[in-house]
C-alpha atoms as a PDB file:
ATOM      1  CA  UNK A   1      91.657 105.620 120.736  1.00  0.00           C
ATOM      2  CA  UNK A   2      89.022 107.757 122.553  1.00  0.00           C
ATOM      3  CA  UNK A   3      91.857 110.122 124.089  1.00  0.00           C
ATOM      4  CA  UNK A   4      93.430 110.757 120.298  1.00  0.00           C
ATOM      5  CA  UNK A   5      90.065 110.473 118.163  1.00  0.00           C
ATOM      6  CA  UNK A   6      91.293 107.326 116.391  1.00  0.00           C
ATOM      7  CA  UNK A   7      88.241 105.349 114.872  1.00  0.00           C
ATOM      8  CA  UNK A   8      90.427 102.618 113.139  1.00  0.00           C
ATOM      9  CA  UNK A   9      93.070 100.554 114.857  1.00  0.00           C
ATOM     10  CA  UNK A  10      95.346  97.331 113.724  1.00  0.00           C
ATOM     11  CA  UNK A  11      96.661  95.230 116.718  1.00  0.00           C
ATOM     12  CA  UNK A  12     100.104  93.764 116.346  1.00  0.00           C
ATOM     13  CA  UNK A  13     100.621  90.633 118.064  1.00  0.00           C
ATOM     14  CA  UNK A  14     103.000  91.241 120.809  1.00  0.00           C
ATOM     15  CA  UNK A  15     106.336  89.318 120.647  1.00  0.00           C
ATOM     16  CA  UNK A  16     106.626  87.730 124.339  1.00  0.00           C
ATOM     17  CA  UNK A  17     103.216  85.758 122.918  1.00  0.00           C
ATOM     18  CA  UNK A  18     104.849  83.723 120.426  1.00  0.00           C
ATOM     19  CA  UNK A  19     102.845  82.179 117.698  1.00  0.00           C
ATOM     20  CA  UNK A  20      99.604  82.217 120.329  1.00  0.00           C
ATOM     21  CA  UNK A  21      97.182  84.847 118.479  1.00  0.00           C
ATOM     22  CA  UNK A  22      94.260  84.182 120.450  1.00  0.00           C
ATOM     23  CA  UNK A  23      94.062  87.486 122.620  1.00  0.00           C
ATOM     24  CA  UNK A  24      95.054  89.542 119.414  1.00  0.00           C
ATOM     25  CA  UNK A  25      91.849  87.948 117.428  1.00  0.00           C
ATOM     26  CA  UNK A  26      89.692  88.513 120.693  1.00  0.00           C
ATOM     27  CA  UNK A  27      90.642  91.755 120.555  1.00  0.00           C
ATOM     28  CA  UNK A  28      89.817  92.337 116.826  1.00  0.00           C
ATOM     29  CA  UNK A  29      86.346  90.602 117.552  1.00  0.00           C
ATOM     30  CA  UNK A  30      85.572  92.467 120.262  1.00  0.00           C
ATOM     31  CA  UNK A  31      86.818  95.784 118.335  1.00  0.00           C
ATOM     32  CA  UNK A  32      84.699  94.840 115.116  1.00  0.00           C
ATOM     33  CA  UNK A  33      84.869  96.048 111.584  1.00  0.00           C
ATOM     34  CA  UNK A  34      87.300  98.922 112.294  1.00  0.00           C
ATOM     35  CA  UNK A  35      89.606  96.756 113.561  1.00  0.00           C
ATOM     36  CA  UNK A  36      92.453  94.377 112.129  1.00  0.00           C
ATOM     37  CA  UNK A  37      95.404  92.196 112.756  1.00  0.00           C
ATOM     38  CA  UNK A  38      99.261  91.529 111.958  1.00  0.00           C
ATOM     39  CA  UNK A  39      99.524  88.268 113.705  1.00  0.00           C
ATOM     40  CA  UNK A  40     102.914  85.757 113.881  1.00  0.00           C
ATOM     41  CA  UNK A  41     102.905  82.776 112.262  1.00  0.00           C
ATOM     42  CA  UNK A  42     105.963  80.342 111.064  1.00  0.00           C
ATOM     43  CA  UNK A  43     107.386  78.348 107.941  1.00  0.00           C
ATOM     44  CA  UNK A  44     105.276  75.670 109.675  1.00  0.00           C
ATOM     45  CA  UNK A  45     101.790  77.482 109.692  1.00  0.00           C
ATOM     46  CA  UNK A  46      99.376  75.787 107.721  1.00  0.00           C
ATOM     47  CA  UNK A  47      97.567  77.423 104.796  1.00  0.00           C
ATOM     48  CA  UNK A  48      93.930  76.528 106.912  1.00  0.00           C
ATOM     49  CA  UNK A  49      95.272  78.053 109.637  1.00  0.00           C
ATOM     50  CA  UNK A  50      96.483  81.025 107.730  1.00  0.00           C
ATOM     51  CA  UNK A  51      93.154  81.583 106.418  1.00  0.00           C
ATOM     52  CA  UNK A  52      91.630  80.997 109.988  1.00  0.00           C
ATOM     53  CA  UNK A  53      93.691  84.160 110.808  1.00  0.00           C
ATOM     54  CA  UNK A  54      92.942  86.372 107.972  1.00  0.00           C
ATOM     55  CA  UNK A  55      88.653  85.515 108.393  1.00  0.00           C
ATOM     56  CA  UNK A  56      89.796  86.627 111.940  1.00  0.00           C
ATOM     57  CA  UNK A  57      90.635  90.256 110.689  1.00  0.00           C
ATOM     58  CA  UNK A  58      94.451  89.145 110.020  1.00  0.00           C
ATOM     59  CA  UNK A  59      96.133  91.313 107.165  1.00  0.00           C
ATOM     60  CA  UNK A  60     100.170  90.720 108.007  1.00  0.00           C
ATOM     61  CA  UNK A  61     102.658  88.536 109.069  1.00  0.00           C
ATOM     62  CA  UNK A  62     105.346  89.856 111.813  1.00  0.00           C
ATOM     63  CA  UNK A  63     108.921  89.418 112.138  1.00  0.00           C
ATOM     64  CA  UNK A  64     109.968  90.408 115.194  1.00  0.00           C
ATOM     65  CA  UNK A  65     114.023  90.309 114.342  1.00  0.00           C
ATOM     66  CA  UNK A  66     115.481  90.769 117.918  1.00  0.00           C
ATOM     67  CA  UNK A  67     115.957  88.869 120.836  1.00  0.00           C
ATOM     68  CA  UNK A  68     112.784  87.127 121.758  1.00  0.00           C
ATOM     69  CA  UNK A  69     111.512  86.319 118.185  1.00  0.00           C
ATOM     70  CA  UNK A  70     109.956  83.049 117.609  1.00  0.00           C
ATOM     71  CA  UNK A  71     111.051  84.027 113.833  1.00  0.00           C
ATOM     72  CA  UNK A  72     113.987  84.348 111.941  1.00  0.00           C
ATOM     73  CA  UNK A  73     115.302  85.670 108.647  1.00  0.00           C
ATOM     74  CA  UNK A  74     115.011  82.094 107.274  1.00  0.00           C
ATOM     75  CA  UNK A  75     111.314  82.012 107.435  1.00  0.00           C
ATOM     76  CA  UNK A  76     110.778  85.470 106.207  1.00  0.00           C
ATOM     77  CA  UNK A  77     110.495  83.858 102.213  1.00  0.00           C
ATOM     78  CA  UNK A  78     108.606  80.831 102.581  1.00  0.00           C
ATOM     79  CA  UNK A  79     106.383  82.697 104.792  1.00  0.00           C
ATOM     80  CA  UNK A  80     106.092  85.605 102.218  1.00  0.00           C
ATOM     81  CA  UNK A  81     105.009  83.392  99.867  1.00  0.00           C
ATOM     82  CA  UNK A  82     102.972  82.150 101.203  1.00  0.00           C
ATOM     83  CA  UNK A  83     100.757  85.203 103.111  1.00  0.00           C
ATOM     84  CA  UNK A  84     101.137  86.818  99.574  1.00  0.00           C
ATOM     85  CA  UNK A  85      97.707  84.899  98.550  1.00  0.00           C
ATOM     86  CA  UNK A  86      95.835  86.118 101.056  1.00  0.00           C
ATOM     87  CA  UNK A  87      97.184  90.204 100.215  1.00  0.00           C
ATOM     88  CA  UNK A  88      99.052  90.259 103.421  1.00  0.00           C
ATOM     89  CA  UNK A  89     102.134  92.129 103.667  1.00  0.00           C
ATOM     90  CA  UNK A  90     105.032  91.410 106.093  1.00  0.00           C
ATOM     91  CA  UNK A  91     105.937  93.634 109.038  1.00  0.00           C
ATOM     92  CA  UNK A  92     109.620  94.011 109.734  1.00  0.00           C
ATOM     93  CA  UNK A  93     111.096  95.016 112.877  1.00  0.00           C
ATOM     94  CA  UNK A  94     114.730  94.654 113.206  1.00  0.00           C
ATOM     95  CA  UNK A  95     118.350  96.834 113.836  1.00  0.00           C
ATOM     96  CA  UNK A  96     118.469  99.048 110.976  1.00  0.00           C
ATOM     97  CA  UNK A  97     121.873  98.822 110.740  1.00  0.00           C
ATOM     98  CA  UNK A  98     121.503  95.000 109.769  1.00  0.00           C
ATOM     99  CA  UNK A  99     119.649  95.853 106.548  1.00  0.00           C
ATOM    100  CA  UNK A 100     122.651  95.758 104.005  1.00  0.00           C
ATOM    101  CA  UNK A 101     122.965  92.175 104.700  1.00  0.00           C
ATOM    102  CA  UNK A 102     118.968  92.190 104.242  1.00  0.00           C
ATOM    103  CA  UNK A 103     118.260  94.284 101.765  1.00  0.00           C
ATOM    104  CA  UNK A 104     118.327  92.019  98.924  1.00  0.00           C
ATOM    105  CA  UNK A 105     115.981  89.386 100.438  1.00  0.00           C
ATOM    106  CA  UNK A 106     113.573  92.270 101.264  1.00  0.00           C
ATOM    107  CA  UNK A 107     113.654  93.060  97.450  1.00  0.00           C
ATOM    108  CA  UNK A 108     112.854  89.671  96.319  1.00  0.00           C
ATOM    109  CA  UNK A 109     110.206  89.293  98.343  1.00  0.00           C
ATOM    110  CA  UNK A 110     106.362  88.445  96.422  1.00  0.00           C
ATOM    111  CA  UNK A 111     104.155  90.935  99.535  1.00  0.00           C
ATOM    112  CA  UNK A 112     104.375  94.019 100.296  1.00  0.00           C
ATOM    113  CA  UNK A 113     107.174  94.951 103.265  1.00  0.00           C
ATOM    114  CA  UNK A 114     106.057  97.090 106.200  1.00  0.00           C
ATOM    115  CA  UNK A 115     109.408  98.250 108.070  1.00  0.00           C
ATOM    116  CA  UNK A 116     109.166  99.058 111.619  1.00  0.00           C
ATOM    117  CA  UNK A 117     109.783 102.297 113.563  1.00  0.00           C
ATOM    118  CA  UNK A 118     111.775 104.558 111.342  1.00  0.00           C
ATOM    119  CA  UNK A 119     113.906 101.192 110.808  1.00  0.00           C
ATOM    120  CA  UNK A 120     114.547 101.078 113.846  1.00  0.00           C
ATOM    121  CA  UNK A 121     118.413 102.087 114.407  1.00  0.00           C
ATOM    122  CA  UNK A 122     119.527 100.975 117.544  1.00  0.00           C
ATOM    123  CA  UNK A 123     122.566 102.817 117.645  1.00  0.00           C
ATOM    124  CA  UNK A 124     122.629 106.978 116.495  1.00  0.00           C
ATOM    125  CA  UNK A 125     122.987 107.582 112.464  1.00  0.00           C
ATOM    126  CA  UNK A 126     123.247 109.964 110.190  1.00  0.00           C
ATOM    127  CA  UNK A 127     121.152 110.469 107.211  1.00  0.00           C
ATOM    128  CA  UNK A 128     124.073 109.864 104.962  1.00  0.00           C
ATOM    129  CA  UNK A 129     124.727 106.068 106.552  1.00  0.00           C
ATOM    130  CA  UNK A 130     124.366 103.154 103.815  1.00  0.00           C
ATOM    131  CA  UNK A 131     121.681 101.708 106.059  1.00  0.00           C
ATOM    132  CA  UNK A 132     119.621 105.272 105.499  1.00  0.00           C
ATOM    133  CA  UNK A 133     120.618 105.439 102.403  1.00  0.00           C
ATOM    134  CA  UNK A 134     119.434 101.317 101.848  1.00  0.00           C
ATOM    135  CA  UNK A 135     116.168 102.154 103.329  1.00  0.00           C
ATOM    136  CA  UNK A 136     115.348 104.887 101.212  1.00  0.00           C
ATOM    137  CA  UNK A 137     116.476 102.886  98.450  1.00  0.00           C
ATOM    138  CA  UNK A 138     113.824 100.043  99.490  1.00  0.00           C
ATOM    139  CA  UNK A 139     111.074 102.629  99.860  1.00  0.00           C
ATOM    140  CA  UNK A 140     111.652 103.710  96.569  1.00  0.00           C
ATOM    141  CA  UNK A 141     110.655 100.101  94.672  1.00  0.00           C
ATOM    142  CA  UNK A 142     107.359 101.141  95.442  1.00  0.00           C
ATOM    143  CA  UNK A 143     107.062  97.529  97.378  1.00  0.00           C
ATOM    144  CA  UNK A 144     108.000  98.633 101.012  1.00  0.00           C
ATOM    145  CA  UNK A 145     106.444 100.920 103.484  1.00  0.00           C
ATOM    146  CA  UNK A 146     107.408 102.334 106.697  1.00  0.00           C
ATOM    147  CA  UNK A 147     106.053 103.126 110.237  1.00  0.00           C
ATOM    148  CA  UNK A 148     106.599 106.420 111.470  1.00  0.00           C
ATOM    149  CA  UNK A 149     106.326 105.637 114.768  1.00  0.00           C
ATOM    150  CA  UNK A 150     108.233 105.238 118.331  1.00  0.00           C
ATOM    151  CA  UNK A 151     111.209 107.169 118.183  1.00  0.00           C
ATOM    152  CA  UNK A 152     111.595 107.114 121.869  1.00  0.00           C
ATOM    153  CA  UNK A 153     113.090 103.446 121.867  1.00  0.00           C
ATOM    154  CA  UNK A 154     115.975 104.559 119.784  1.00  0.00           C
ATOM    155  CA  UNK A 155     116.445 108.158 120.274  1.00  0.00           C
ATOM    156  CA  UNK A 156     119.606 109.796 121.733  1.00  0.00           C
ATOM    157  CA  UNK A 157     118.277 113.628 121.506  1.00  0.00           C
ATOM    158  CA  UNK A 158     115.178 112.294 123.569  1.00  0.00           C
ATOM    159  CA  UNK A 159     111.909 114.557 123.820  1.00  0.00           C
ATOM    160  CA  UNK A 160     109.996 116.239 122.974  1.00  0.00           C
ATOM    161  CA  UNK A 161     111.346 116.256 119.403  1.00  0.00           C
ATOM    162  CA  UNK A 162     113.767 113.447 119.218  1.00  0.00           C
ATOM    163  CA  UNK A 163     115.604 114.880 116.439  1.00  0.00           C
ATOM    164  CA  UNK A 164     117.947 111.854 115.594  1.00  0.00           C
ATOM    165  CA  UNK A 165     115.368 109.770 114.548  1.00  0.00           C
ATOM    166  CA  UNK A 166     112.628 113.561 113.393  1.00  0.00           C
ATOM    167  CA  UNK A 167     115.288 113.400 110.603  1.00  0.00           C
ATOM    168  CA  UNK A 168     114.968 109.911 109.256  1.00  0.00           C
ATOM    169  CA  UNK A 169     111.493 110.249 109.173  1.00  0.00           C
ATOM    170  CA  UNK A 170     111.281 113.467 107.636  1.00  0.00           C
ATOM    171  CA  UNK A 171     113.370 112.122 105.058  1.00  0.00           C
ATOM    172  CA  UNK A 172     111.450 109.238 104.473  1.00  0.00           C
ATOM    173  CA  UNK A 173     107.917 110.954 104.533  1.00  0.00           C
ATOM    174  CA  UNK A 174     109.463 113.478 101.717  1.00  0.00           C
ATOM    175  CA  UNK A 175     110.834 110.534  99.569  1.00  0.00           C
ATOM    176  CA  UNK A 176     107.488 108.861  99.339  1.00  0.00           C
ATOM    177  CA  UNK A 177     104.541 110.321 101.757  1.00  0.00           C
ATOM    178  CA  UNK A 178     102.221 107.512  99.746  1.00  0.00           C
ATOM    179  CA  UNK A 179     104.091 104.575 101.564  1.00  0.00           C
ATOM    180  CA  UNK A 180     104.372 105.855 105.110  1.00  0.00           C
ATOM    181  CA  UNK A 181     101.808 105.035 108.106  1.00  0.00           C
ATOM    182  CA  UNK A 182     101.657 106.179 111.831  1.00  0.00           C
ATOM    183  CA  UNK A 183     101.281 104.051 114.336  1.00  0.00           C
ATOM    184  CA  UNK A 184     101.075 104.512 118.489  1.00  0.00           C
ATOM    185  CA  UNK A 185     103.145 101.592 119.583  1.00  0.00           C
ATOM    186  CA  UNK A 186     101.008 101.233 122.612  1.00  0.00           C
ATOM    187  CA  UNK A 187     101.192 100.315 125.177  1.00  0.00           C
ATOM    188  CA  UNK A 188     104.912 100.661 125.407  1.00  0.00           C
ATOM    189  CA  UNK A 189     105.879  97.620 126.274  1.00  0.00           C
ATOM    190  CA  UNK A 190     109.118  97.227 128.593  1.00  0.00           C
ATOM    191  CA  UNK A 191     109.305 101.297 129.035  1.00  0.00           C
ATOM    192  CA  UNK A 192     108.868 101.809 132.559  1.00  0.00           C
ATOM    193  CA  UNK A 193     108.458 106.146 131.550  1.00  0.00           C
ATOM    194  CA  UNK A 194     105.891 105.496 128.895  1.00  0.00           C
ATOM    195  CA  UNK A 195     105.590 108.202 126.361  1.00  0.00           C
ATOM    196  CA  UNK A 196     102.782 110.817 126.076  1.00  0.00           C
ATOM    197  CA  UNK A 197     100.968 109.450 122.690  1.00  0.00           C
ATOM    198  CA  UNK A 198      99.467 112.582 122.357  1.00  0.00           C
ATOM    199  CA  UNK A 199     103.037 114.097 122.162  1.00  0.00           C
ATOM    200  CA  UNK A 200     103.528 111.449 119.182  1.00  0.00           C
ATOM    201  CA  UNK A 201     101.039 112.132 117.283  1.00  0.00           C
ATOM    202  CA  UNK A 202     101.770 115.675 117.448  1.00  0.00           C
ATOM    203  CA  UNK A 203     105.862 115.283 115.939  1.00  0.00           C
ATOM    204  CA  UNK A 204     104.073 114.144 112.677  1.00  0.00           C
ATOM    205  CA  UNK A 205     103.220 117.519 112.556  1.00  0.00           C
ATOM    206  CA  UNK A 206     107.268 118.200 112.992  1.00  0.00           C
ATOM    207  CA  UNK A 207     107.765 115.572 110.338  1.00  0.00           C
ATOM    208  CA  UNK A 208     104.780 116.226 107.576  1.00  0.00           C
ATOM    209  CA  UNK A 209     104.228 120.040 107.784  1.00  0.00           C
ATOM    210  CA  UNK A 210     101.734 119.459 105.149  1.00  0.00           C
ATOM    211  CA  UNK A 211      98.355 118.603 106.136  1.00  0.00           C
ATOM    212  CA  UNK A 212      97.469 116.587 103.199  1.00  0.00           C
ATOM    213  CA  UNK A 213     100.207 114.914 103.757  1.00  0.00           C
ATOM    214  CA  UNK A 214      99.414 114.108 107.184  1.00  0.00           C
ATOM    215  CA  UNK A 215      95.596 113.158 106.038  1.00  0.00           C
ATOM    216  CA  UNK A 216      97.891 110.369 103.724  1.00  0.00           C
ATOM    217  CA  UNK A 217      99.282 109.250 106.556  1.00  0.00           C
ATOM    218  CA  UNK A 218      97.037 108.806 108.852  1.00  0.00           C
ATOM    219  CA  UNK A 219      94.182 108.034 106.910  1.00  0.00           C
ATOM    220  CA  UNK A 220      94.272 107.051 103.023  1.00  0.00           C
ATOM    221  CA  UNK A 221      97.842 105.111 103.717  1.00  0.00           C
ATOM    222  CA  UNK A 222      96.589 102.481 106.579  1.00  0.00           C
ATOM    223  CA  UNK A 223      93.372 102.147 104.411  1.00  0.00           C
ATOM    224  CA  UNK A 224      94.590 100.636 101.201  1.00  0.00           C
ATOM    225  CA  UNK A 225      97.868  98.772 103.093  1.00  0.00           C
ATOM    226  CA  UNK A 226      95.117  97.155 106.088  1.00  0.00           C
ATOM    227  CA  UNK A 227      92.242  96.591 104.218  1.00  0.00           C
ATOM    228  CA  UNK A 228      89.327  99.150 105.486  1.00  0.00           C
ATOM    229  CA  UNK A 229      86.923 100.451 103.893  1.00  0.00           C
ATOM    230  CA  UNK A 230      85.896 104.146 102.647  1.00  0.00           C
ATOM    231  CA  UNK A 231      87.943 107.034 104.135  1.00  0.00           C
ATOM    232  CA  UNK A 232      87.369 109.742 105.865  1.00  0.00           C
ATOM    233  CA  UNK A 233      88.721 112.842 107.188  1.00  0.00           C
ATOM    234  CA  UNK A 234      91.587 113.042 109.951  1.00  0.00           C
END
Protein backbone atom coordinates (compact mmCIF):
# COMPACT_ATOMS: atom_id res chain seq x y z
CA UNK A 1 0.00 0.00 0.00
CA UNK A 2 2.93 2.30 0.98
CA UNK A 3 5.00 1.21 -2.26
CA UNK A 4 1.76 2.16 -4.69
CA UNK A 5 0.20 5.13 -2.52
CA UNK A 6 -2.97 3.13 -1.81
CA UNK A 7 -4.82 4.59 1.34
CA UNK A 8 -7.89 2.19 1.09
CA UNK A 9 -7.68 -1.56 0.86
CA UNK A 10 -10.47 -4.58 1.00
CA UNK A 11 -8.98 -8.01 2.06
CA UNK A 12 -10.44 -11.05 0.39
CA UNK A 13 -10.45 -14.04 2.40
CA UNK A 14 -8.07 -16.42 0.89
CA UNK A 15 -9.54 -19.75 -0.36
CA UNK A 16 -7.08 -22.48 1.28
CA UNK A 17 -8.79 -20.82 4.72
CA UNK A 18 -12.13 -22.10 4.26
CA UNK A 19 -14.97 -20.56 6.09
CA UNK A 20 -12.22 -19.49 9.05
CA UNK A 21 -12.31 -15.48 8.72
CA UNK A 22 -10.51 -14.77 11.74
CA UNK A 23 -7.05 -13.53 10.27
CA UNK A 24 -9.04 -11.57 7.49
CA UNK A 25 -11.10 -9.57 10.41
CA UNK A 26 -7.69 -9.17 12.38
CA UNK A 27 -6.44 -7.76 9.57
CA UNK A 28 -9.33 -5.27 8.96
CA UNK A 29 -9.04 -4.33 12.78
CA UNK A 30 -5.70 -3.82 12.77
CA UNK A 31 -6.02 -1.80 9.30
CA UNK A 32 -9.00 0.40 10.72
CA UNK A 33 -11.56 2.52 9.02
CA UNK A 34 -9.93 2.37 5.56
CA UNK A 35 -10.12 -1.04 5.54
CA UNK A 36 -12.85 -3.79 4.65
CA UNK A 37 -13.70 -7.36 4.02
CA UNK A 38 -15.21 -10.00 1.43
CA UNK A 39 -15.22 -12.92 3.73
CA UNK A 40 -16.67 -16.79 2.88
CA UNK A 41 -19.47 -17.93 4.43
CA UNK A 42 -22.05 -20.95 3.47
CA UNK A 43 -25.89 -21.81 2.99
CA UNK A 44 -25.33 -22.78 6.65
CA UNK A 45 -24.03 -19.35 8.05
CA UNK A 46 -26.22 -17.95 10.45
CA UNK A 47 -27.79 -14.50 10.07
CA UNK A 48 -25.88 -13.52 13.79
CA UNK A 49 -22.96 -14.63 12.45
CA UNK A 50 -23.41 -12.81 9.23
CA UNK A 51 -23.87 -9.69 11.02
CA UNK A 52 -20.81 -10.55 13.32
CA UNK A 53 -18.90 -10.32 9.97
CA UNK A 54 -20.26 -7.27 8.46
CA UNK A 55 -19.73 -5.11 12.26
CA UNK A 56 -16.25 -6.69 11.51
CA UNK A 57 -15.78 -4.50 8.29
CA UNK A 58 -17.38 -7.44 6.05
CA UNK A 59 -19.10 -6.02 2.78
CA UNK A 60 -19.17 -9.43 0.38
CA UNK A 61 -19.57 -12.88 0.20
CA UNK A 62 -16.91 -15.02 -2.00
CA UNK A 63 -17.29 -17.81 -4.26
CA UNK A 64 -14.29 -19.19 -4.97
CA UNK A 65 -15.62 -21.60 -8.08
CA UNK A 66 -12.46 -23.80 -8.63
CA UNK A 67 -10.84 -26.52 -7.09
CA UNK A 68 -10.42 -25.86 -3.44
CA UNK A 69 -13.76 -24.00 -2.81
CA UNK A 70 -15.58 -24.72 0.30
CA UNK A 71 -18.58 -23.26 -1.99
CA UNK A 72 -20.47 -24.22 -4.78
CA UNK A 73 -22.92 -22.89 -7.35
CA UNK A 74 -25.74 -24.31 -5.16
CA UNK A 75 -25.16 -21.96 -2.35
CA UNK A 76 -24.56 -18.96 -4.45
CA UNK A 77 -28.77 -18.07 -4.12
CA UNK A 78 -29.60 -18.83 -0.72
CA UNK A 79 -26.51 -17.14 0.22
CA UNK A 80 -27.39 -14.07 -2.01
CA UNK A 81 -30.33 -13.71 -0.33
CA UNK A 82 -29.46 -13.68 2.26
CA UNK A 83 -26.09 -11.14 2.37
CA UNK A 84 -28.49 -8.90 0.25
CA UNK A 85 -29.83 -7.36 3.76
CA UNK A 86 -26.82 -6.42 4.93
CA UNK A 87 -25.85 -4.46 1.13
CA UNK A 88 -23.26 -7.03 0.45
CA UNK A 89 -22.58 -8.04 -2.95
CA UNK A 90 -21.16 -11.44 -4.06
CA UNK A 91 -17.67 -11.92 -5.48
CA UNK A 92 -17.37 -14.44 -8.26
CA UNK A 93 -14.34 -16.14 -9.27
CA UNK A 94 -14.70 -18.92 -11.64
CA UNK A 95 -13.61 -20.26 -15.54
CA UNK A 96 -15.11 -17.77 -17.70
CA UNK A 97 -15.87 -20.08 -20.11
CA UNK A 98 -18.44 -21.77 -17.61
CA UNK A 99 -20.62 -18.64 -17.53
CA UNK A 100 -23.29 -19.63 -20.25
CA UNK A 101 -24.38 -22.33 -18.03
CA UNK A 102 -24.25 -19.46 -15.21
CA UNK A 103 -25.36 -16.66 -16.60
CA UNK A 104 -28.91 -16.89 -15.84
CA UNK A 105 -28.49 -17.58 -12.09
CA UNK A 106 -26.12 -14.56 -11.98
CA UNK A 107 -29.11 -12.51 -13.42
CA UNK A 108 -31.56 -13.58 -10.92
CA UNK A 109 -29.62 -12.91 -8.27
CA UNK A 110 -31.19 -10.05 -5.35
CA UNK A 111 -27.02 -8.37 -4.61
CA UNK A 112 -24.95 -6.94 -6.57
CA UNK A 113 -22.29 -9.49 -8.54
CA UNK A 114 -18.58 -8.68 -8.42
CA UNK A 115 -16.84 -10.99 -11.20
CA UNK A 116 -13.32 -11.84 -10.73
CA UNK A 117 -10.20 -11.08 -12.81
CA UNK A 118 -11.36 -10.08 -16.23
CA UNK A 119 -13.67 -13.34 -15.76
CA UNK A 120 -11.14 -15.13 -15.47
CA UNK A 121 -10.69 -17.32 -18.82
CA UNK A 122 -8.60 -20.07 -18.21
CA UNK A 123 -8.05 -21.01 -21.60
CA UNK A 124 -7.14 -18.01 -24.57
CA UNK A 125 -10.45 -16.17 -26.14
CA UNK A 126 -11.37 -13.92 -28.37
CA UNK A 127 -13.48 -10.96 -27.83
CA UNK A 128 -16.11 -12.32 -30.10
CA UNK A 129 -16.56 -15.76 -27.79
CA UNK A 130 -20.26 -16.15 -26.29
CA UNK A 131 -18.61 -16.20 -22.88
CA UNK A 132 -17.18 -12.40 -23.78
CA UNK A 133 -19.95 -11.65 -25.32
CA UNK A 134 -22.19 -13.16 -21.94
CA UNK A 135 -20.08 -11.10 -19.74
CA UNK A 136 -20.56 -7.98 -21.37
CA UNK A 137 -24.06 -8.79 -21.55
CA UNK A 138 -24.11 -9.20 -17.54
CA UNK A 139 -22.23 -5.94 -17.10
CA UNK A 140 -24.69 -4.27 -18.96
CA UNK A 141 -27.89 -5.02 -16.35
CA UNK A 142 -26.31 -2.51 -14.42
CA UNK A 143 -26.24 -5.35 -11.45
CA UNK A 144 -22.67 -6.83 -12.02
CA UNK A 145 -19.24 -5.44 -11.78
CA UNK A 146 -15.89 -6.57 -12.66
CA UNK A 147 -12.24 -6.68 -11.36
CA UNK A 148 -9.71 -5.54 -13.59
CA UNK A 149 -7.15 -7.24 -12.14
CA UNK A 150 -4.46 -10.26 -12.47
CA UNK A 151 -4.08 -11.00 -15.92
CA UNK A 152 -0.93 -12.85 -15.33
CA UNK A 153 -2.82 -16.10 -14.08
CA UNK A 154 -4.51 -16.45 -17.39
CA UNK A 155 -2.48 -14.77 -19.92
CA UNK A 156 -0.85 -16.48 -22.96
CA UNK A 157 0.89 -13.15 -24.49
CA UNK A 158 2.49 -12.78 -20.89
CA UNK A 159 4.19 -9.32 -19.88
CA UNK A 160 4.47 -6.65 -19.74
CA UNK A 161 1.17 -6.03 -21.56
CA UNK A 162 -0.61 -9.29 -21.58
CA UNK A 163 -2.62 -8.46 -24.48
CA UNK A 164 -5.07 -11.52 -24.46
CA UNK A 165 -6.61 -10.64 -21.47
CA UNK A 166 -5.51 -5.99 -22.15
CA UNK A 167 -8.38 -6.68 -24.63
CA UNK A 168 -11.13 -8.04 -22.47
CA UNK A 169 -10.60 -5.48 -20.16
CA UNK A 170 -10.43 -2.72 -22.41
CA UNK A 171 -13.58 -3.84 -23.67
CA UNK A 172 -15.18 -4.09 -20.55
CA UNK A 173 -13.87 -0.70 -19.04
CA UNK A 174 -15.37 1.01 -22.43
CA UNK A 175 -18.80 -0.80 -22.04
CA UNK A 176 -19.34 0.50 -18.57
CA UNK A 177 -16.15 2.33 -16.79
CA UNK A 178 -18.91 3.00 -13.75
CA UNK A 179 -18.92 -0.81 -12.83
CA UNK A 180 -15.26 -1.72 -13.04
CA UNK A 181 -12.67 -1.78 -9.95
CA UNK A 182 -8.86 -2.55 -9.73
CA UNK A 183 -7.60 -4.67 -7.52
CA UNK A 184 -3.72 -6.01 -6.72
CA UNK A 185 -4.38 -9.64 -6.12
CA UNK A 186 -1.61 -9.72 -3.63
CA UNK A 187 0.19 -11.49 -2.59
CA UNK A 188 0.07 -13.85 -5.49
CA UNK A 189 -0.71 -16.73 -4.06
CA UNK A 190 0.72 -20.11 -5.66
CA UNK A 191 2.97 -17.93 -8.30
CA UNK A 192 6.35 -18.81 -7.50
CA UNK A 193 7.53 -15.45 -10.20
CA UNK A 194 5.23 -13.02 -8.51
CA UNK A 195 4.30 -10.08 -10.60
CA UNK A 196 5.63 -6.48 -10.27
CA UNK A 197 2.27 -4.68 -8.84
CA UNK A 198 3.62 -1.62 -9.82
CA UNK A 199 3.68 -2.98 -13.45
CA UNK A 200 -0.22 -3.68 -12.80
CA UNK A 201 -1.24 -0.79 -11.84
CA UNK A 202 0.44 0.82 -14.61
CA UNK A 203 -1.60 -1.50 -17.70
CA UNK A 204 -4.75 0.37 -16.40
CA UNK A 205 -3.18 3.06 -17.96
CA UNK A 206 -3.02 0.59 -21.27
CA UNK A 207 -6.62 -0.23 -20.56
CA UNK A 208 -8.35 3.33 -19.42
CA UNK A 209 -6.33 5.96 -21.40
CA UNK A 210 -8.59 8.38 -19.80
CA UNK A 211 -7.67 9.68 -16.55
CA UNK A 212 -11.07 10.28 -15.28
CA UNK A 213 -11.71 7.19 -16.09
CA UNK A 214 -8.97 5.78 -14.21
CA UNK A 215 -9.92 8.22 -11.06
CA UNK A 216 -13.54 5.96 -11.49
CA UNK A 217 -11.75 3.15 -11.15
CA UNK A 218 -9.65 3.40 -8.70
CA UNK A 219 -11.34 5.65 -6.55
CA UNK A 220 -15.21 6.63 -6.87
CA UNK A 221 -15.97 2.77 -8.09
CA UNK A 222 -14.51 0.78 -4.84
CA UNK A 223 -16.15 3.63 -2.76
CA UNK A 224 -19.82 3.25 -3.42
CA UNK A 225 -19.45 -0.87 -4.20
CA UNK A 226 -17.21 -1.30 -0.46
CA UNK A 227 -18.74 1.06 1.58
CA UNK A 228 -16.06 4.04 2.37
CA UNK A 229 -16.54 7.11 2.94
CA UNK A 230 -15.79 10.59 1.05
CA UNK A 231 -13.42 10.37 -1.96
CA UNK A 232 -10.57 11.68 -2.88
CA UNK A 233 -8.15 12.12 -5.55
CA UNK A 234 -6.02 9.17 -7.15
Amino acid sequence: MRRLGIDRVVIVQPAAYGTDNRCTLDAVAELGADAKAVVVVTSDTSRSEIKRLHDGGAQGARFFMLRGSVVNWDMLAPVARRVADFGWHVQLQFDGHDLPKHEKMIRGLPCTVVIDHVGKFLEPVKLTDSSVNGLLSLLGTGNVWVKASAPYETSRSGPPFYEDVGMIASALIRAAPERIVWATNWPHGGHVVKPDDANLLDLLIEWAPDEAVRQRILVENPAKLYGFGSVGAI
